[in-house]
C-alpha atoms as a PDB file:
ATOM      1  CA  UNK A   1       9.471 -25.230 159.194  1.00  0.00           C
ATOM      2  CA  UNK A   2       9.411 -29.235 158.217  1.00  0.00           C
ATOM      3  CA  UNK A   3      12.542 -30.622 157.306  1.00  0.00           C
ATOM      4  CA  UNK A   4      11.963 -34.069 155.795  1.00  0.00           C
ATOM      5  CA  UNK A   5      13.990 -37.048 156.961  1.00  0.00           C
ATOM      6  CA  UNK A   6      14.474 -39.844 154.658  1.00  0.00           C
ATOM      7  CA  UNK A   7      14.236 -43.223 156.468  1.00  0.00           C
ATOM      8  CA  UNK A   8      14.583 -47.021 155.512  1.00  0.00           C
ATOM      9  CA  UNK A   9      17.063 -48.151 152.984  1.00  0.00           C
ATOM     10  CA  UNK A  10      17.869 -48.494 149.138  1.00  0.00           C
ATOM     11  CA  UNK A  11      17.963 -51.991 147.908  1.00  0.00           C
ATOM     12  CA  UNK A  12      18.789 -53.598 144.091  1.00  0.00           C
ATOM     13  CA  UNK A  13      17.563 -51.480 141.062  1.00  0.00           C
ATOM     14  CA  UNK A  14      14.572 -53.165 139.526  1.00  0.00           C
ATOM     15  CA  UNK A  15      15.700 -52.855 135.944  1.00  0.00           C
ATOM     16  CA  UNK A  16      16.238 -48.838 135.605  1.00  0.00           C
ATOM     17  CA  UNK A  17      14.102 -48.127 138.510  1.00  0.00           C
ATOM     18  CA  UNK A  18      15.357 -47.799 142.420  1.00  0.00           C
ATOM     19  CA  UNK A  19      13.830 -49.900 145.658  1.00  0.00           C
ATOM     20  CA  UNK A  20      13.344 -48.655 148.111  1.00  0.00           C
ATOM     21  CA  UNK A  21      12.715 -50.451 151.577  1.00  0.00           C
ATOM     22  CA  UNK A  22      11.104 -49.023 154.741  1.00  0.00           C
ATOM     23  CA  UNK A  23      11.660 -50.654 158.104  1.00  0.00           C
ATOM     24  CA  UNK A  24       8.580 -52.972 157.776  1.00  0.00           C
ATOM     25  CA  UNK A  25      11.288 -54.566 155.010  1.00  0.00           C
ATOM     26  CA  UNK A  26       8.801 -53.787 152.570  1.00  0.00           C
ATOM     27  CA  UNK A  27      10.092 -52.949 149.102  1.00  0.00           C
ATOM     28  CA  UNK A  28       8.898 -49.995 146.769  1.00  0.00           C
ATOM     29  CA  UNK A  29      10.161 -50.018 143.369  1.00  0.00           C
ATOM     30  CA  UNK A  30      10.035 -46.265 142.428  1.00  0.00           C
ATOM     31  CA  UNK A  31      10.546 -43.836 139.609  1.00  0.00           C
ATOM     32  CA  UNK A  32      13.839 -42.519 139.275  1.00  0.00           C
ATOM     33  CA  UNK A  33      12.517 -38.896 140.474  1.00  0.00           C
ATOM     34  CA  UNK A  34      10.655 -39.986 143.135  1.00  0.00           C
ATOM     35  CA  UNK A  35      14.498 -41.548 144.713  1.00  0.00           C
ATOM     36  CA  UNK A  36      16.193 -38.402 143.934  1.00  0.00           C
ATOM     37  CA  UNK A  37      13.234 -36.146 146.074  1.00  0.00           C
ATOM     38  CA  UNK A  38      13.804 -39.199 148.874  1.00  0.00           C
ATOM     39  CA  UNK A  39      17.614 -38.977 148.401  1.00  0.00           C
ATOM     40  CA  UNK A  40      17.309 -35.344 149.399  1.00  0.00           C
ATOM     41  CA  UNK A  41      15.152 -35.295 152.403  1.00  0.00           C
ATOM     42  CA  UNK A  42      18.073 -35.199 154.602  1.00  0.00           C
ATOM     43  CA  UNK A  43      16.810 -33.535 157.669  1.00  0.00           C
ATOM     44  CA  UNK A  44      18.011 -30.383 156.738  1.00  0.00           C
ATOM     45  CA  UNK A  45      16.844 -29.575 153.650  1.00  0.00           C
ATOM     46  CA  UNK A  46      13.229 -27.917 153.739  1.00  0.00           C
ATOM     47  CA  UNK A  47      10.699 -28.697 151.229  1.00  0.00           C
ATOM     48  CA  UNK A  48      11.345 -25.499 149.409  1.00  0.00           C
ATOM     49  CA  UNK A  49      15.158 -26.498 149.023  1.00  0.00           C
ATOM     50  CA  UNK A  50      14.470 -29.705 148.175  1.00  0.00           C
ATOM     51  CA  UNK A  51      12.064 -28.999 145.022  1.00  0.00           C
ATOM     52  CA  UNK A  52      14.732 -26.251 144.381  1.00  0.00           C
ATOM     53  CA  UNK A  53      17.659 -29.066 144.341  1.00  0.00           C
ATOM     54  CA  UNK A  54      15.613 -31.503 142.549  1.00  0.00           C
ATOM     55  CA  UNK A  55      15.304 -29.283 139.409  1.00  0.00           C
ATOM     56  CA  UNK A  56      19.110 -28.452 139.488  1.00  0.00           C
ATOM     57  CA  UNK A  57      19.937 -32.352 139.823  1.00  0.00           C
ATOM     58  CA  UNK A  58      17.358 -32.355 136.875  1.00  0.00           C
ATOM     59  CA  UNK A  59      18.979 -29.351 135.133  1.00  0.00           C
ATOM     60  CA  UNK A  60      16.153 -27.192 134.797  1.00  0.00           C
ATOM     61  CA  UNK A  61      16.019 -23.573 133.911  1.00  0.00           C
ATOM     62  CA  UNK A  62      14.390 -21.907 136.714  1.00  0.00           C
ATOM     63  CA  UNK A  63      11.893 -20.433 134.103  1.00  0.00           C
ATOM     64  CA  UNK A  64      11.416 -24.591 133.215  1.00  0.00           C
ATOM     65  CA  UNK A  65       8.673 -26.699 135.699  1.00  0.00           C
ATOM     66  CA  UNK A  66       9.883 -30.313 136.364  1.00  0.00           C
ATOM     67  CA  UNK A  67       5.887 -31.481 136.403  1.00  0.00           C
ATOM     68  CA  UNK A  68       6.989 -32.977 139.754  1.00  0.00           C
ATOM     69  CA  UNK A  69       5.032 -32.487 142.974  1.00  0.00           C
ATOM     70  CA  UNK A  70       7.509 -32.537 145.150  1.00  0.00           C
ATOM     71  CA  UNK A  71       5.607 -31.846 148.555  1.00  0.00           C
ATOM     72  CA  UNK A  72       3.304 -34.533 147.312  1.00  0.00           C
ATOM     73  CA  UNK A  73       5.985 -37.044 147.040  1.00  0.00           C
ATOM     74  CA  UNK A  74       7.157 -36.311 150.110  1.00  0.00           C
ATOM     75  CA  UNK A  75       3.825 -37.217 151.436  1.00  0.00           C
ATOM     76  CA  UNK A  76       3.319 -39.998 149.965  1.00  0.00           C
ATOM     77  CA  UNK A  77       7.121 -41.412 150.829  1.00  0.00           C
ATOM     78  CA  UNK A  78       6.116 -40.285 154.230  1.00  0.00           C
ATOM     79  CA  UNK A  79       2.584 -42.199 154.132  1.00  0.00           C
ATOM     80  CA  UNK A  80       4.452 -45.517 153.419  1.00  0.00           C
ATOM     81  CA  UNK A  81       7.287 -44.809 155.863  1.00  0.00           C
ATOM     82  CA  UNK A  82      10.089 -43.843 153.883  1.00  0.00           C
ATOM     83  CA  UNK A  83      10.096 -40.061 155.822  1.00  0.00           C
ATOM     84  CA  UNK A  84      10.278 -40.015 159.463  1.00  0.00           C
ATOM     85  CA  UNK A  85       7.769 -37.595 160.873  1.00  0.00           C
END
């Protein structure tokens, strides 16, 4: 099972949007969703309980589809080294 570890550091909100900043020190303003999936890739958390904690954060119906990938942004955080491996 992958557990998902969120690494680097939150820096000042670009107008309504978070940055984020891996250990390079390179900043990535992101979309508000994409901070909450980062913000929950604890280590402990799998990527099933993650998307599953996303949409309640959201406050989605479970019969209701955030249009969110969340695997996908966990790749992609992970592919700019915002999720240890």
């Amino acid at each position: 099972m992958y557990y998902p570890k969120a690494k680097g550091s939150t820096t000042t909100v670009s107008g309504f949007k978070p940055v984020l900043k891996n250990e390079r020190e390179k900043s990535f303003i992101v979309d508000p969703k994409v901070f909450i999936v980062w913000s929950l890739c604890n280590g402990q958390n799998t990527c099933e309980d993650i998307q599953v904690k996303f949409e309640n954060k959201l406050g989605l119906d479970k019969d209701e589809n955030s249009e969110v990938d969340v695997a996908g942004v966990i790749t992609s955080l992970q592919r700019i080294g915002l999720i240890q491996t």
